[in-house]
Protein backbone atom coordinates (compact mmCIF):
# COMPACT_ATOMS: atom_id res chain seq x y z
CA UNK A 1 -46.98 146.62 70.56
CA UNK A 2 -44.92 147.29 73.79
CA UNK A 3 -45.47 149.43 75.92
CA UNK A 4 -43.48 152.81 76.49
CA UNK A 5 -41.80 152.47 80.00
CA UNK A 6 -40.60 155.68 81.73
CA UNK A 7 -37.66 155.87 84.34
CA UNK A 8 -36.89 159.23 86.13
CA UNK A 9 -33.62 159.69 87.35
CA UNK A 10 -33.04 162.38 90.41
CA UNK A 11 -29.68 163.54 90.65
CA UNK A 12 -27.23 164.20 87.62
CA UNK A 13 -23.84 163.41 89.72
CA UNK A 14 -21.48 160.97 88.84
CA UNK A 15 -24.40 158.21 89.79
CA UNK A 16 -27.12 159.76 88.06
CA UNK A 17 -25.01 160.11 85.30
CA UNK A 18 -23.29 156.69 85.24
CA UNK A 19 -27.63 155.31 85.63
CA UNK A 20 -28.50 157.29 82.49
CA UNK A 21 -25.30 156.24 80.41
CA UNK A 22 -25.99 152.71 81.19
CA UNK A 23 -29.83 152.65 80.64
CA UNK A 24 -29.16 153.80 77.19
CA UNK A 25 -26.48 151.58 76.54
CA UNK A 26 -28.72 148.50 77.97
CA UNK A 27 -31.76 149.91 75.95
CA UNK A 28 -30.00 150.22 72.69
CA UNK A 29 -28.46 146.51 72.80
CA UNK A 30 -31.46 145.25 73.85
CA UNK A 31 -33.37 146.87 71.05
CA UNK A 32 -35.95 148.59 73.32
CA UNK A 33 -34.78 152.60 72.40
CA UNK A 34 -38.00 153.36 71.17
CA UNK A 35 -40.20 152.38 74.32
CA UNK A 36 -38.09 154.29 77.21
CA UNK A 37 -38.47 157.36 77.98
CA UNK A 38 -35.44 158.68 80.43
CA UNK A 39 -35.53 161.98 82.59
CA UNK A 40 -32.88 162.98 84.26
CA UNK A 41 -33.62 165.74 86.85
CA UNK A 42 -30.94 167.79 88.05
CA UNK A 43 -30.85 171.25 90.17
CA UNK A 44 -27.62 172.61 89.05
CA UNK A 45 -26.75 173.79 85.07
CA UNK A 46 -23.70 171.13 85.13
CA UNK A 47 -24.61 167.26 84.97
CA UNK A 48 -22.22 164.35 85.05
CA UNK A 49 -19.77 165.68 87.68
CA UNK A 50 -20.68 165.05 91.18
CA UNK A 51 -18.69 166.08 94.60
CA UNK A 52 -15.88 163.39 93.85
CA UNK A 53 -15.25 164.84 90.20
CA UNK A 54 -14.75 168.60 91.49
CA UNK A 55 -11.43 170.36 92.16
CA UNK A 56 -10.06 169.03 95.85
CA UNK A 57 -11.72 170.27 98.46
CA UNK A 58 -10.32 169.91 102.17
CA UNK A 59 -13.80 168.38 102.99
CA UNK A 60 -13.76 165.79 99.99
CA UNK A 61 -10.50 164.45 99.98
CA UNK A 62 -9.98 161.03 97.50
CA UNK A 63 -7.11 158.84 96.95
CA UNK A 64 -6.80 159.78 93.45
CA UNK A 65 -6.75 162.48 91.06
CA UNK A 66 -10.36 163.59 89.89
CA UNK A 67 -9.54 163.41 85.93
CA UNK A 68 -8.30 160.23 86.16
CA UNK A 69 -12.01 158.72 87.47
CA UNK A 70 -14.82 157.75 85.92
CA UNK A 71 -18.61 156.98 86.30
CA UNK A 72 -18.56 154.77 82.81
CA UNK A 73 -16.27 151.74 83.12
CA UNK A 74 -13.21 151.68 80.80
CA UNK A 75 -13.00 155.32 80.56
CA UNK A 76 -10.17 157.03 81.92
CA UNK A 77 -11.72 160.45 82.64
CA UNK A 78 -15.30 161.58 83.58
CA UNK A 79 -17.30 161.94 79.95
CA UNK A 80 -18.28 165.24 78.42
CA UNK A 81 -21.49 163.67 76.79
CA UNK A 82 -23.71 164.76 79.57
């Protein structure tokens, strides 16, 4: 029997977010679902969308539009799963 691994995940930005999409997705092909255990820990009510996701800001200024980024590769726009 394996054992149950935990990972805990601080921050629920666009890099916390991207970490706990791709655990899962590396978990599930690798057939180990059922031994990890993933928290994702996260101060604000909204995860997934970090600074560079957000409306423009003067201070946080990016060389693209915000909804055409994203934290998953080959996705257009930042996911609504999270």
């Amino acid at each position: 029997m394996q054992q149950r691994k935990q990972v805990v995940i601080i921050g629920g930005g666009s890099v916390g977010g991207s970490a706990f999409h791709q655990l899962i997705q590396h978990a599930a092909k690798m057939g180990v679902s059922d031994y990890l255990e993933i928290t994702l820990i996260e101060r604000s009510s909204k995860v997934g969308s970090g600074e560079a996701y957000q409306n423009d800001h003067s201070h946080a200024l990016l060389n693209t539009h915000a909804d055409t980024m994203s934290p998953i590769a080959g996705q257009s726009e930042s996911p609504r799963v999270f």
